[in-house]
Structure formats: C-alpha cells, structure tokens
Protein backbone atom coordinates (compact mmCIF):
# COMPACT_ATOMS: atom_id res chain seq x y z
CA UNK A 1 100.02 45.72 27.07
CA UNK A 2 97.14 47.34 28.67
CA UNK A 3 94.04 45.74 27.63
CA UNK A 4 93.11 47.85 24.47
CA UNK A 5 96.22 49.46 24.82
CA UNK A 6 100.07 49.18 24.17
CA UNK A 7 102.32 50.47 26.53
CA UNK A 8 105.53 51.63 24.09
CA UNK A 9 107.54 53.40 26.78
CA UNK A 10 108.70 56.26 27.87
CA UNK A 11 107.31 59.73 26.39
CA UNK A 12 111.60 60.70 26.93
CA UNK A 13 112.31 57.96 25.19
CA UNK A 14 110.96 59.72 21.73
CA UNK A 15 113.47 62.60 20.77
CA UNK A 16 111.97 65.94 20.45
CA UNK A 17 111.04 66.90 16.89
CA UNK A 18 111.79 63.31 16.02
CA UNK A 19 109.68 60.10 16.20
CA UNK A 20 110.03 56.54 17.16
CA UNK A 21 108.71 53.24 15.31
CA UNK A 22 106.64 50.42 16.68
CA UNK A 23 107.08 47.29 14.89
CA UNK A 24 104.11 45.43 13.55
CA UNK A 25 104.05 41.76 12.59
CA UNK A 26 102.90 40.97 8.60
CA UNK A 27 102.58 45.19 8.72
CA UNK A 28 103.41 48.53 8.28
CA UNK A 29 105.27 49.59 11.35
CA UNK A 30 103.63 52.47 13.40
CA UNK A 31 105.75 55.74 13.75
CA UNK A 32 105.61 57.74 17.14
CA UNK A 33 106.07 61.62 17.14
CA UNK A 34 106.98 64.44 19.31
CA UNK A 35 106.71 67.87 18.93
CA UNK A 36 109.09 70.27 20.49
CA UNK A 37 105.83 71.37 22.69
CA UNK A 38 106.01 68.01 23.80
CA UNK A 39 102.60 66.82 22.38
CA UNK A 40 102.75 63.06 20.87
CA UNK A 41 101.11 61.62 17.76
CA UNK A 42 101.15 58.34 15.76
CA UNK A 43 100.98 57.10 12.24
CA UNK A 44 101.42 54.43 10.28
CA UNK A 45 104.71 54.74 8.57
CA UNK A 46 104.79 55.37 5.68
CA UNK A 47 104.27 58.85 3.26
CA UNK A 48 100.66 58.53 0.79
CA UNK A 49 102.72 59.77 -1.88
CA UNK A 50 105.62 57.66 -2.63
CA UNK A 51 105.59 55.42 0.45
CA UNK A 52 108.31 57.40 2.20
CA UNK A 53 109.73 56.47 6.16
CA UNK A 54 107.94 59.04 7.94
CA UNK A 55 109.57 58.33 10.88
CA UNK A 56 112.74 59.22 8.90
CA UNK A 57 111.08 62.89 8.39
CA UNK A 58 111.33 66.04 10.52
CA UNK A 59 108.57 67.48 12.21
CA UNK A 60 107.80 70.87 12.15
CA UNK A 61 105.18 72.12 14.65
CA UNK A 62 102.26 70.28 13.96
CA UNK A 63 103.29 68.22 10.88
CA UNK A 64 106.06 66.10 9.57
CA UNK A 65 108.19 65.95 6.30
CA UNK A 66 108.39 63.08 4.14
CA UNK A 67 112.52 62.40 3.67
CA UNK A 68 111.40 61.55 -0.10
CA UNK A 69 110.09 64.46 -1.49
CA UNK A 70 109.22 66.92 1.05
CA UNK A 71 105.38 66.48 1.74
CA UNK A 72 104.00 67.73 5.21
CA UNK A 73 101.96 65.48 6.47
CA UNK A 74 99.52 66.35 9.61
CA UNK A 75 100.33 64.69 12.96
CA UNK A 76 96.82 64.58 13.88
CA UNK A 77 95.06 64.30 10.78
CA UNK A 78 97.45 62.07 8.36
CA UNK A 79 96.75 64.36 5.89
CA UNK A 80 98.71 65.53 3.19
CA UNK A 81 99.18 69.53 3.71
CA UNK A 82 98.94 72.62 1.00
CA UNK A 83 98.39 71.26 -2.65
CA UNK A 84 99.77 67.60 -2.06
CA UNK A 85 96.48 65.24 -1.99
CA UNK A 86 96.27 61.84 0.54
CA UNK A 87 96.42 60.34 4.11
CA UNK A 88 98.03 58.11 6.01
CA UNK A 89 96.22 56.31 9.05
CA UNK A 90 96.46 57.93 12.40
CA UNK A 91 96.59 55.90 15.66
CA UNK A 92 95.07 57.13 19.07
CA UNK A 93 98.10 57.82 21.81
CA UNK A 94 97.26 58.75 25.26
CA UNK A 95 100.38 59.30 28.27
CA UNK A 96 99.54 58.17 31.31
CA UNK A 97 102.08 58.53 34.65
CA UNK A 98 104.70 59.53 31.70
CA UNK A 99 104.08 56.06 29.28
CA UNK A 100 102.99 56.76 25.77
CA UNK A 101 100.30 54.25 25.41
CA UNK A 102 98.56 53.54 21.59
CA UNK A 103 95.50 52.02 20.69
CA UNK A 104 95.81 48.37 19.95
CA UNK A 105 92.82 47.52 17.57
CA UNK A 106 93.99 51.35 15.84
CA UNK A 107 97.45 50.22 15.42
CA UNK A 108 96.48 46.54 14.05
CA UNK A 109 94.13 48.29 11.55
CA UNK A 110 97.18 51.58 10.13
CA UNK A 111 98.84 48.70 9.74
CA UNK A 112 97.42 46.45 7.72
C-alpha cells in the first residue's frame, strides 16, 4: 500500500483483453481490466443487471461483456452501453514504474 493507494502488481500480470480481481473484505471484490491497447481500468465486480462476474466477461475495446447475458459495460464509465440502462462503480487506477496502483478510499466505497 501506498498511502491512498494500493499497489496490486504488475500491469503484465493482467492478461490482455482479460481482467484481474482484487479481493475486498465484507465486499464486492474489485475487477482489474486491460485492453489489448494496453490501457487499464477498474470496477467493482459485478454486472447492474443481473449481478454478473465481470471479471468473468470479455472486453472488447473500450468495454466489457457481462458472461450472463451479454451487456457491455464501459471501462471508464461503468455504464451500461446501447439500450441496456445502469452502472457499476468505477475505481481510479494509475501505473507507475509498471505497478497498477488503485485508489484505496475508491475501492472501499465500489465495494461496499
């Protein structure tokens, strides 16, 4: 930990086009992204519509699909894309010297 921020590891660490989760204690556990152009994002994990893994989704440019039912959901917004309605918290992420580092106060709040 970093003062107001947790050091999670390595940005190589989180697959391309996949994600990563950061557990949370009496919370929702905070999902980790990567696009394939190598930007990172986080949310709290879990899908506005049915409560879906989103970590367990596939992300496709700047979004990522709930497994359940298909929703896109915006990296950097948390919001649900095209017709579907709702939002999932997002959490700040910075890299520094190659670390993904997230907000702590941003994570305890997603995940409450």
């Amino acid at each position: 930990m970093t003062g107001d921020w947790l050091d999670i590891g390595w940005v190589d660490e989180i697959p391309v086009r996949g994600s990563r989760t950061v557990q949370v204690a009496g919370g929702d556990d905070i999902a980790v992204f990567r696009t394939a152009e190598g930007k990172v994002f986080a949310l709290r994990d879990r899908c506005p519509h049915k409560h879906g893994r989103l970590s367990q989704g596939i992300v496709h440019g700047g979004a990522v699909a709930c497994p359940l039912h298909n929703w896109r959901i915006s990296l950097s917004t948390g919001e649900a894309l095209g017709e579907d309605k709702g939002c999932t918290p997002t959490v700040p992420v910075k890299i520094d010297a190659g670390r993904v580092l997230i907000c702590r106060a941003s994570t305890l709040k997603a995940a409450a």
